[in-house]
C-alpha atoms as a PDB file:
ATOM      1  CA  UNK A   1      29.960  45.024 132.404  1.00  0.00           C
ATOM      2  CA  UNK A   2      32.201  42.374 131.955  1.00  0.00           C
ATOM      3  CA  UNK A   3      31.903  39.986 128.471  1.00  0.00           C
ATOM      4  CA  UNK A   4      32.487  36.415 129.605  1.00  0.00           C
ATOM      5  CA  UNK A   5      34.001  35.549 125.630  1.00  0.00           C
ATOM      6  CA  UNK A   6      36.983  38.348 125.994  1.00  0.00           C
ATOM      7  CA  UNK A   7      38.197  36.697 129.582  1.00  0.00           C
ATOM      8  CA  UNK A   8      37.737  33.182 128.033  1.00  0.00           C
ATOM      9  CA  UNK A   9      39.712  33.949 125.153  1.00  0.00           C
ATOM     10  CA  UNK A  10      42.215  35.188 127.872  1.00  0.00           C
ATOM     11  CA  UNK A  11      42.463  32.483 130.026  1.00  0.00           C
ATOM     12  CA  UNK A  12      42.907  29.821 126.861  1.00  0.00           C
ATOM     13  CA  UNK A  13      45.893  32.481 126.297  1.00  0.00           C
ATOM     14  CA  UNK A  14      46.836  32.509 129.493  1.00  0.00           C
ATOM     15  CA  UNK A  15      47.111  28.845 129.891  1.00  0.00           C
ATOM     16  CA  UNK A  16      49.272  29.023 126.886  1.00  0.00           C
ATOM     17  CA  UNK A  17      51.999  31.418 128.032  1.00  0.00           C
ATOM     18  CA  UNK A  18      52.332  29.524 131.504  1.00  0.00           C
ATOM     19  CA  UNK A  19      53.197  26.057 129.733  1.00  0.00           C
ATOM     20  CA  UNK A  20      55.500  28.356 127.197  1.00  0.00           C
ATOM     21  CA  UNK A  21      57.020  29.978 129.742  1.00  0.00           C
ATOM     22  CA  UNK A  22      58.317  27.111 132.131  1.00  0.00           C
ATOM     23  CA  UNK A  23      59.809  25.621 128.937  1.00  0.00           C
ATOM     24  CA  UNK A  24      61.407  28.849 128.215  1.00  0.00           C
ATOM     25  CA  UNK A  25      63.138  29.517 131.572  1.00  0.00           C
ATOM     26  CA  UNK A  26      63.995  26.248 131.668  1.00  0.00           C
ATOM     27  CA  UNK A  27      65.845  26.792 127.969  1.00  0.00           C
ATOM     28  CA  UNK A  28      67.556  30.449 129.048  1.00  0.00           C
ATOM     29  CA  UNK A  29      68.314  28.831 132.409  1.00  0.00           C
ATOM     30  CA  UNK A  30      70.406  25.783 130.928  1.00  0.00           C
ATOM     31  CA  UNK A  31      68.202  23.576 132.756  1.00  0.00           C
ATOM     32  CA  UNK A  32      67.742  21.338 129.472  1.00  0.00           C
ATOM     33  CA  UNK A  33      66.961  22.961 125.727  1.00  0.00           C
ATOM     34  CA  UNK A  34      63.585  22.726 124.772  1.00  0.00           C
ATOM     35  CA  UNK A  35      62.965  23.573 120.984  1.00  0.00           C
ATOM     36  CA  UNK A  36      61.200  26.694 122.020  1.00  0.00           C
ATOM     37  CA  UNK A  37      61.566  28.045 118.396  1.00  0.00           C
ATOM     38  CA  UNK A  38      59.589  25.450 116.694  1.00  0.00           C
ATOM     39  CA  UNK A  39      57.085  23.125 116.844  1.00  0.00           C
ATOM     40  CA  UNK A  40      54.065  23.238 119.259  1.00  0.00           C
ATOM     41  CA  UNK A  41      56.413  25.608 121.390  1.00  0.00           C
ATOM     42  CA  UNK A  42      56.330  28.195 118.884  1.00  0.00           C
ATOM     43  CA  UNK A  43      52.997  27.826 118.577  1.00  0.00           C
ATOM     44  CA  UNK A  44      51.793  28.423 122.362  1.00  0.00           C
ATOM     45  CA  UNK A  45      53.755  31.216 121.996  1.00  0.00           C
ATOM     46  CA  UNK A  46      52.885  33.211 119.002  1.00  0.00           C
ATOM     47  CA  UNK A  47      49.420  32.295 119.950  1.00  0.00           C
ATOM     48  CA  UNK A  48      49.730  33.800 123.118  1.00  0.00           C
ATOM     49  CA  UNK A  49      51.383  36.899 122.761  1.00  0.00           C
ATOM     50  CA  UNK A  50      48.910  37.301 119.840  1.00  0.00           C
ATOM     51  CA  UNK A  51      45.985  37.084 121.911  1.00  0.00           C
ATOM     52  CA  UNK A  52      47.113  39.161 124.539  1.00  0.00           C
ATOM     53  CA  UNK A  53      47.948  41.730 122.125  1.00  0.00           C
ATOM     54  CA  UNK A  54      44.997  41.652 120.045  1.00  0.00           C
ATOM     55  CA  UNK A  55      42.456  41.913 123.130  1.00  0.00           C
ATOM     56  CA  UNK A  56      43.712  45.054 123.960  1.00  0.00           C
ATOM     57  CA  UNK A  57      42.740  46.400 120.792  1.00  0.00           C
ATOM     58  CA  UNK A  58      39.034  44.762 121.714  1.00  0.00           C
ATOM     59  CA  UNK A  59      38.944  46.499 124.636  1.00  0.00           C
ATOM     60  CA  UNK A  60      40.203  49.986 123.683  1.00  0.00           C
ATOM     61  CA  UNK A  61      37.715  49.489 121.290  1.00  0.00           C
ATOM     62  CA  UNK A  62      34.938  48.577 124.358  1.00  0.00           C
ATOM     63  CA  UNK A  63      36.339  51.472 126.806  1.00  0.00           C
ATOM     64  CA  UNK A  64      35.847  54.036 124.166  1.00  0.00           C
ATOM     65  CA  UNK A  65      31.931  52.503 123.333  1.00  0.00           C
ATOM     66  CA  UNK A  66      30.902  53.037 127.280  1.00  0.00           C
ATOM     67  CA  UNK A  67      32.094  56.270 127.525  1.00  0.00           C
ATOM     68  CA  UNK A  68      30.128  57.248 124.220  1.00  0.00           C
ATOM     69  CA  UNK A  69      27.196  55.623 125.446  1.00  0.00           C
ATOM     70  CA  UNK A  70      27.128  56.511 129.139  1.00  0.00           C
ATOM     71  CA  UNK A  71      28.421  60.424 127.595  1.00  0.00           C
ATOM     72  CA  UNK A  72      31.353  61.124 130.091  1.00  0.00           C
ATOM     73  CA  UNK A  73      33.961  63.153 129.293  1.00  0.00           C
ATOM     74  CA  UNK A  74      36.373  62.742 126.438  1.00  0.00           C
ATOM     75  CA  UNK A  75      39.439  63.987 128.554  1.00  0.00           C
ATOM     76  CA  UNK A  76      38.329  61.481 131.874  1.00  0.00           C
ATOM     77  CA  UNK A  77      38.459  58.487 128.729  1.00  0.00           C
ATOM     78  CA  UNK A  78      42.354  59.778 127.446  1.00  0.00           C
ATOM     79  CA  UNK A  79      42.977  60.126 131.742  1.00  0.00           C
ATOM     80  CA  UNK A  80      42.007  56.790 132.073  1.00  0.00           C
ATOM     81  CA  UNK A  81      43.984  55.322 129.430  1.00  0.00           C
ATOM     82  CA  UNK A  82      46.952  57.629 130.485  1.00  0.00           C
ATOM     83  CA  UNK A  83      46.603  56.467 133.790  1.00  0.00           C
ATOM     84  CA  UNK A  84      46.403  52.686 132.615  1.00  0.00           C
ATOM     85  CA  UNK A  85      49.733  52.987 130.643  1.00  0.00           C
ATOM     86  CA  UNK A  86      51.650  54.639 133.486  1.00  0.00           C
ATOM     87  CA  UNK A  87      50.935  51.367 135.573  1.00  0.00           C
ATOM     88  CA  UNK A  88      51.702  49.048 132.864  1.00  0.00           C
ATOM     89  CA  UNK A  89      54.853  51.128 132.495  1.00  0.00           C
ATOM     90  CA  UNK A  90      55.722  50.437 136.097  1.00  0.00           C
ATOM     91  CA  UNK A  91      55.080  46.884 135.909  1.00  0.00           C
ATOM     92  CA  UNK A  92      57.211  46.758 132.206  1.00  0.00           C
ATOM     93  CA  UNK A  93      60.238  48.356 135.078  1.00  0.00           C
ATOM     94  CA  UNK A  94      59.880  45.934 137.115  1.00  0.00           C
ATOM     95  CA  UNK A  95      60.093  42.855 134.812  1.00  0.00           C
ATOM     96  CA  UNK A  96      63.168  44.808 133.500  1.00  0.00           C
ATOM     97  CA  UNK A  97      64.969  44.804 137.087  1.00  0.00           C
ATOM     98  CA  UNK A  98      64.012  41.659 137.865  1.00  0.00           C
ATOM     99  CA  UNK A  99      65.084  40.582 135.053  1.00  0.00           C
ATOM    100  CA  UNK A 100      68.415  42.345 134.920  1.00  0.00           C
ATOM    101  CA  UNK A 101      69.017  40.663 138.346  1.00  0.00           C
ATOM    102  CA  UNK A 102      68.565  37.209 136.635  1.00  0.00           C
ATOM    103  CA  UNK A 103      69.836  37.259 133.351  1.00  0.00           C
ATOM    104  CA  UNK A 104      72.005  40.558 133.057  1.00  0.00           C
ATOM    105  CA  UNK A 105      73.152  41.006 129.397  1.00  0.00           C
ATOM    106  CA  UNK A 106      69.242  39.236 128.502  1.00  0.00           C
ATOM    107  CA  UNK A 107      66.852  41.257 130.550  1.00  0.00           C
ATOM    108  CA  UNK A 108      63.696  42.660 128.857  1.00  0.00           C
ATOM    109  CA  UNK A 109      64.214  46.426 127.840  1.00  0.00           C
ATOM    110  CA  UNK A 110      61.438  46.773 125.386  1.00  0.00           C
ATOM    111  CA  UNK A 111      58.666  43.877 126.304  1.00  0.00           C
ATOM    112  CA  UNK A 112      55.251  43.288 126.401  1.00  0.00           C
ATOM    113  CA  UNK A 113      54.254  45.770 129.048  1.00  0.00           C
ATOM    114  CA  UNK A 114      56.615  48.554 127.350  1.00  0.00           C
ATOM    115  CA  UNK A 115      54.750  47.711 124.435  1.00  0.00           C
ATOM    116  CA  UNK A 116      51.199  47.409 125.668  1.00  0.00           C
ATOM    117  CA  UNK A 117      51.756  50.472 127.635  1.00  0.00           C
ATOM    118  CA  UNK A 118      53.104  52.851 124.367  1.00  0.00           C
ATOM    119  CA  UNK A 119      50.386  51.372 121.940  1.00  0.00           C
ATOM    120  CA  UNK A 120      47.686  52.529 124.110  1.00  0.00           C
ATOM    121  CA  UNK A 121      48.576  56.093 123.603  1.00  0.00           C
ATOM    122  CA  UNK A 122      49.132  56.038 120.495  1.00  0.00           C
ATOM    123  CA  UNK A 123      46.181  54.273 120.037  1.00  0.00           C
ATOM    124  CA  UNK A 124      44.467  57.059 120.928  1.00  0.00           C
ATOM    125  CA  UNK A 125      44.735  58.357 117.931  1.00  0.00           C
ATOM    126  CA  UNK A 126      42.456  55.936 116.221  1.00  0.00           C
ATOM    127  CA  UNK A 127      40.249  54.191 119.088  1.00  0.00           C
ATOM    128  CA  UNK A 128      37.571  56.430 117.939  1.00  0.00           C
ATOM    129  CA  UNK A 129      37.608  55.195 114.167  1.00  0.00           C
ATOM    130  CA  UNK A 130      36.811  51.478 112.750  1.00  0.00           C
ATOM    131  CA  UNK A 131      37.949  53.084 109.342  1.00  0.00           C
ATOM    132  CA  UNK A 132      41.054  54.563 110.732  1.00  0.00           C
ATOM    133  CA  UNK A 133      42.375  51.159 112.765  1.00  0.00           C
ATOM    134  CA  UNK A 134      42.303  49.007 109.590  1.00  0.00           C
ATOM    135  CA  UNK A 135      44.090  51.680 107.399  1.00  0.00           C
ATOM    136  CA  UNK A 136      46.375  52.085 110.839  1.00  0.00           C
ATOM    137  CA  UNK A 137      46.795  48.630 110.768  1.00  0.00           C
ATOM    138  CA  UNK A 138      47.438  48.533 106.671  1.00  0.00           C
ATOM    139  CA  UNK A 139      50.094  50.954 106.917  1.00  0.00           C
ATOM    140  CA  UNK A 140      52.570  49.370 109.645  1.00  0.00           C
ATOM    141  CA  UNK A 141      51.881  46.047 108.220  1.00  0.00           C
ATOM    142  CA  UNK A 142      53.526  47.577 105.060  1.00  0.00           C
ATOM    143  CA  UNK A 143      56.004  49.040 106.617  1.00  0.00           C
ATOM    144  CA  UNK A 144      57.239  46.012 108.430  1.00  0.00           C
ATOM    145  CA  UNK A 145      56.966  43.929 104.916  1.00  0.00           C
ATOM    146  CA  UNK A 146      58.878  46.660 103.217  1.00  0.00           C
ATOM    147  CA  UNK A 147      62.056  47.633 105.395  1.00  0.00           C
ATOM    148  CA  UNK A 148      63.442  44.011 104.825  1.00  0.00           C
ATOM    149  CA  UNK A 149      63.975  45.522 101.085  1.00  0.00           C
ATOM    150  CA  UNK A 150      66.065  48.548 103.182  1.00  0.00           C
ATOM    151  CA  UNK A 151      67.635  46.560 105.381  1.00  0.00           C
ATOM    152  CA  UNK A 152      71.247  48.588 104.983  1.00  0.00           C
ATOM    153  CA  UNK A 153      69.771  52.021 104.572  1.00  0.00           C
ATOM    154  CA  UNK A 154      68.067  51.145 108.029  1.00  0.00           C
ATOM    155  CA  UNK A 155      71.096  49.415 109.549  1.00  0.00           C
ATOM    156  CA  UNK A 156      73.229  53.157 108.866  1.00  0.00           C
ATOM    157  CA  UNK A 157      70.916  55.265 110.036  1.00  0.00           C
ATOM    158  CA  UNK A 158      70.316  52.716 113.074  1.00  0.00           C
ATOM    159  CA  UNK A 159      74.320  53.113 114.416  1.00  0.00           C
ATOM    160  CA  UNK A 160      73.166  56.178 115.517  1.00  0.00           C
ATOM    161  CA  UNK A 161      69.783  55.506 117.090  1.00  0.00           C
ATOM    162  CA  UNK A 162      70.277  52.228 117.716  1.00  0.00           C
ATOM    163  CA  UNK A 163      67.900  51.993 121.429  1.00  0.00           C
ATOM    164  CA  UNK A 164      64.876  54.026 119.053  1.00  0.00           C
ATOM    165  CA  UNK A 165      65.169  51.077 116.245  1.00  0.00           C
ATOM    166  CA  UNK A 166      65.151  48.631 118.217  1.00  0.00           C
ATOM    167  CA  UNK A 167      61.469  49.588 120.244  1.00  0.00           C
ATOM    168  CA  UNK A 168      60.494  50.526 117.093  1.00  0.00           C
ATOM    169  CA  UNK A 169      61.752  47.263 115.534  1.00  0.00           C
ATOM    170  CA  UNK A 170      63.031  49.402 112.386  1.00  0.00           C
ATOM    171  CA  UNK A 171      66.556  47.444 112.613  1.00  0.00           C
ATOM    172  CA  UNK A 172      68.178  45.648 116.009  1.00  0.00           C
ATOM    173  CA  UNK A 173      71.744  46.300 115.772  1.00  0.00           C
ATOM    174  CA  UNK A 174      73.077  45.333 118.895  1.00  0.00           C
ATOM    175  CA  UNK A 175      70.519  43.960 121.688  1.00  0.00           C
ATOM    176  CA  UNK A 176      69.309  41.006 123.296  1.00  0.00           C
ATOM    177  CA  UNK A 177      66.321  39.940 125.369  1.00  0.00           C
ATOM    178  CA  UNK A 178      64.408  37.607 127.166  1.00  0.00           C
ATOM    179  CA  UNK A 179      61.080  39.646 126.076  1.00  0.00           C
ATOM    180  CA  UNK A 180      61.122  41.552 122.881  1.00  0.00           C
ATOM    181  CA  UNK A 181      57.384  42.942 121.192  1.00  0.00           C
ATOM    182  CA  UNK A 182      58.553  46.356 118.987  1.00  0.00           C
ATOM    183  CA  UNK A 183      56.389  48.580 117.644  1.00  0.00           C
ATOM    184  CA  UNK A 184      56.238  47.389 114.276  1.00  0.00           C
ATOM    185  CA  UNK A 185      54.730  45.027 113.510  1.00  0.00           C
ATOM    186  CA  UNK A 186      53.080  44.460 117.010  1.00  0.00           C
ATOM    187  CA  UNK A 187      51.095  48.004 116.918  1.00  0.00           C
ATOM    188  CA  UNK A 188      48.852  46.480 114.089  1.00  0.00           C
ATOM    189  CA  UNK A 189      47.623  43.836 115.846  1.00  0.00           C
ATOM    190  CA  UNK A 190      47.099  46.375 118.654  1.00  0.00           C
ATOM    191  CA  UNK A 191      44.813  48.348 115.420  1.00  0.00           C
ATOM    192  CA  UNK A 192      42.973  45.338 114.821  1.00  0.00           C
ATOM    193  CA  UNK A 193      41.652  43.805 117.786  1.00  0.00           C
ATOM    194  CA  UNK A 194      40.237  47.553 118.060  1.00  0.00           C
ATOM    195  CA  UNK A 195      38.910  47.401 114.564  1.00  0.00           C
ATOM    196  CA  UNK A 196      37.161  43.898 115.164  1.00  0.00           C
ATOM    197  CA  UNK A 197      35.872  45.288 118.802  1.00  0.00           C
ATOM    198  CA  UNK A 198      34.146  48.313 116.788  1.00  0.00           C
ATOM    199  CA  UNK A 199      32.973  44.690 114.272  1.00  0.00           C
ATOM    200  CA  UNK A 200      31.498  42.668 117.343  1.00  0.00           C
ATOM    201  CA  UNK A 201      30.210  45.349 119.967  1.00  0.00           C
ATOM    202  CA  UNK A 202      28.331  48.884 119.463  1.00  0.00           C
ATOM    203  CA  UNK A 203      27.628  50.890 121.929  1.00  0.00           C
ATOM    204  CA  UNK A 204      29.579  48.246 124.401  1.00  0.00           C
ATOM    205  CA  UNK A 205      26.897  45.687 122.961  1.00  0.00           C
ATOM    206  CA  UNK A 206      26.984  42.718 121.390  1.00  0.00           C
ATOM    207  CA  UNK A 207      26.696  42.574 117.402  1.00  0.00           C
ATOM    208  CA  UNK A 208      26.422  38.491 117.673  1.00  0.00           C
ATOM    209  CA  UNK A 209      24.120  36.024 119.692  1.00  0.00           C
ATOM    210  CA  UNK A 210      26.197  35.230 123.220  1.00  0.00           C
ATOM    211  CA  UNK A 211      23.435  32.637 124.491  1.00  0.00           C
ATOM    212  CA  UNK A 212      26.417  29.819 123.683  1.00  0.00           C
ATOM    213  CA  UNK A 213      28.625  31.597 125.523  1.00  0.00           C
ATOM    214  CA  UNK A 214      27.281  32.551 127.621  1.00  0.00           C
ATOM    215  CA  UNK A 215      25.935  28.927 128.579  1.00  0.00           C
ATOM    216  CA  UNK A 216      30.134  27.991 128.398  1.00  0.00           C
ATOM    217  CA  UNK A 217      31.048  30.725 131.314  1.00  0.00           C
ATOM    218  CA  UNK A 218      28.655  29.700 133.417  1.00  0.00           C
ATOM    219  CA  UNK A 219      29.881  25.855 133.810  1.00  0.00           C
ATOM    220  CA  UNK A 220      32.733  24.714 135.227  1.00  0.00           C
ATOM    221  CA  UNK A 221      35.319  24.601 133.029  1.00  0.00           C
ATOM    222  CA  UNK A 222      33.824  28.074 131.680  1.00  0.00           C
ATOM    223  CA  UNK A 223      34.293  29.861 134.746  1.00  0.00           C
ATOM    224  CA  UNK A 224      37.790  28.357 135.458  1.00  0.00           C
ATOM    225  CA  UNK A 225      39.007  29.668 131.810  1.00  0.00           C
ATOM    226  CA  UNK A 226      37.793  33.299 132.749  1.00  0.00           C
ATOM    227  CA  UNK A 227      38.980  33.429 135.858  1.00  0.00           C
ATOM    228  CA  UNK A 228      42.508  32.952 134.189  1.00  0.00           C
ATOM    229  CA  UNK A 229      41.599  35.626 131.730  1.00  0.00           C
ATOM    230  CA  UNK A 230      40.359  37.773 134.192  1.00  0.00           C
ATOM    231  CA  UNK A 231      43.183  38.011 136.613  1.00  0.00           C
ATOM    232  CA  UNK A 232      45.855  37.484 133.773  1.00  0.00           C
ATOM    233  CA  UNK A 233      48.127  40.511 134.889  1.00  0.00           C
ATOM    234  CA  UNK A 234      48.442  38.908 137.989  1.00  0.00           C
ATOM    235  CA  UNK A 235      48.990  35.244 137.137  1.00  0.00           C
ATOM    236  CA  UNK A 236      51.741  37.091 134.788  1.00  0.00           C
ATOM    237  CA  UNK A 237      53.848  38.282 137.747  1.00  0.00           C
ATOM    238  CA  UNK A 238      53.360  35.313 139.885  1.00  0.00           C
ATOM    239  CA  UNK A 239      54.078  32.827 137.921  1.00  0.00           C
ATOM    240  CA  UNK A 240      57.636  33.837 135.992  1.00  0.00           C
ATOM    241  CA  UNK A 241      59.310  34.703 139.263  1.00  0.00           C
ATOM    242  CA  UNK A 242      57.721  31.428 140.939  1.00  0.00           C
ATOM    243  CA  UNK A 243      58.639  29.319 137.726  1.00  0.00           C
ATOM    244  CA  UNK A 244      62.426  30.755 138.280  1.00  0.00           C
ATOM    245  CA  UNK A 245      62.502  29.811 141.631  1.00  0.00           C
ATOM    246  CA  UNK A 246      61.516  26.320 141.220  1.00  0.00           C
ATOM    247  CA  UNK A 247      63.866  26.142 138.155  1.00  0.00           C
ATOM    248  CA  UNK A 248      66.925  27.479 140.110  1.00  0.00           C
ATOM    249  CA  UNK A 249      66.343  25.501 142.844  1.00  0.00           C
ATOM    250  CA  UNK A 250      65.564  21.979 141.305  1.00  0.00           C
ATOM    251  CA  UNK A 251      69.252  23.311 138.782  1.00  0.00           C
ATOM    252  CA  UNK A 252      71.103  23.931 141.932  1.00  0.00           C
ATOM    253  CA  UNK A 253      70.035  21.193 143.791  1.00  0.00           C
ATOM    254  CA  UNK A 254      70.519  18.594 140.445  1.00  0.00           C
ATOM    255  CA  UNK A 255      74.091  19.936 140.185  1.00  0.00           C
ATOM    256  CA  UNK A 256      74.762  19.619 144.096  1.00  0.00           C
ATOM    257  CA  UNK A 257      74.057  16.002 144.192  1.00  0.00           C
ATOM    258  CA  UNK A 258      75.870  15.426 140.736  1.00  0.00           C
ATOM    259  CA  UNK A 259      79.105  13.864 141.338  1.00  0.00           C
ATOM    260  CA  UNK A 260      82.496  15.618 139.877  1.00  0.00           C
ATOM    261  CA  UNK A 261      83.999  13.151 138.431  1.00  0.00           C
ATOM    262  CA  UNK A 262      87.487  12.297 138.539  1.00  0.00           C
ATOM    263  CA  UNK A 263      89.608  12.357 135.162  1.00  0.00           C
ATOM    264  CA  UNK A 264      92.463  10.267 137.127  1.00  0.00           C
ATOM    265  CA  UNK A 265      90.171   7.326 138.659  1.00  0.00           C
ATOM    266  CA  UNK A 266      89.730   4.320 136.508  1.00  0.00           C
END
């Protein structure tokens, strides 16, 4: 069963990240810089990768509830996961090559689909527990408002790890990227959109009346929203590469038809 409000909430994220996103390449590309770290920019952004981050906690949350109530296996529930992070590993590769191939020194070595992909086992650990998210979610939002107060301690003991800090997001010593979402703090959003899935559903039920939204997916507009949401991993993939494209091409062909100009003609 599908729950029109989680691919809704999606697709308002997705539409989000797309307009980010074209502003973004178009920033890293030198095509003209956008304010990308401020402003309504920033905003899209954060409220994006937010989303996107805190609806897989909801539906760790959800996965776990229809396996409970439909009493399969444990182990086929952990496979499943398992199985889900290996292919959001492989995707995380291949934003990293591609990547690579455009930006080199700035390609993504620890992003989102790293990220997604490692919180979901871990979060295996707790997807069973309301109780055990929030305090999972309490204790690496401490940490990440604490090791600001150890920032030299950690920046030592980071020369020598300096790859495990930085997925972690302990310290970053030395690297760059297009894509960055580390462990901490990221992980306890991760811990509370599957605390607040165990707060709205029960036994992969709603805890809240859905007639309004129910009423919203089924129009138009509705239906457009979710579609986003629903097919968000693939609008992902198609639209960086396609917003590059268009980018490199309208750069190339703005710089072709700009004249060099002479310093010796008056």
């Amino acid at each position: 069963m599908r729950y029109p409000e989680i691919d809704i909430v999606k697709g308002i994220a997705v539409i989000f990240m797309v307009i980010f996103h074209f502003f973004y390449l178009a920033y890293f590309m030198d095509v003209k810089k956008y304010p990308i770290d401020k402003g309504i920019l920033r905003f899209l952004a954060k409220a994006a990768h937010t989303t996107f981050i805190f609806m897989v906690g909801v539906n760790l949350a959800l996965g776990y509830q229809r396996y409970e109530v439909n009493k399969k296996d444990n182990d086929a529930r952990f496979g499943k996961s398992i199985k889900r992070s290996f292919f959001l590993y492989l995707a995380g590769i291949i934003v990293s090559i591609f990547s690579y191939l455009a930006f080199k020194d700035m390609f993504v070595k620890f992003g989102i689909f790293h990220f997604i992909a490692t919180a979901i086992v871990i979060s295996q650990l707790v997807v069973h527990s309301q109780l055990l998210s929030l305090v999972g979610a309490g204790i690496i939002s401490l940490i990440h408002l604490i090791k600001t107060n150890f920032s030299m301690l950690l920046y030592d003991k980071c020369q020598n790890i300096p790859f495990i800090c930085f997925i972690t997001g302990l310290y970053n010593i030395k690297y760059s990227a297009l894509d960055h979402f580390p462990i901490i703090p990221w992980l306890a959003v991760i811990f509370m959109g599957i605390f607040f899935g165990h707060t709205l559903y029960s036994r992969a039920k709603r805890n809240f009346n859905g007639e309004l939204i129910d009423k919203l997916s089924n129009n138009n507009v509705g239906k457009k929203i979710g579609f986003l949401g629903k097919h968000s991993l693939s609008i992902y993939f198609i639209h960086f590469p396609l917003f590059y494209f268009i980018l490199y091409r309208y750069k190339k062909h703005f710089m072709d038809q700009t004249p060099i100009l002479n310093p010796y003609d008056n």
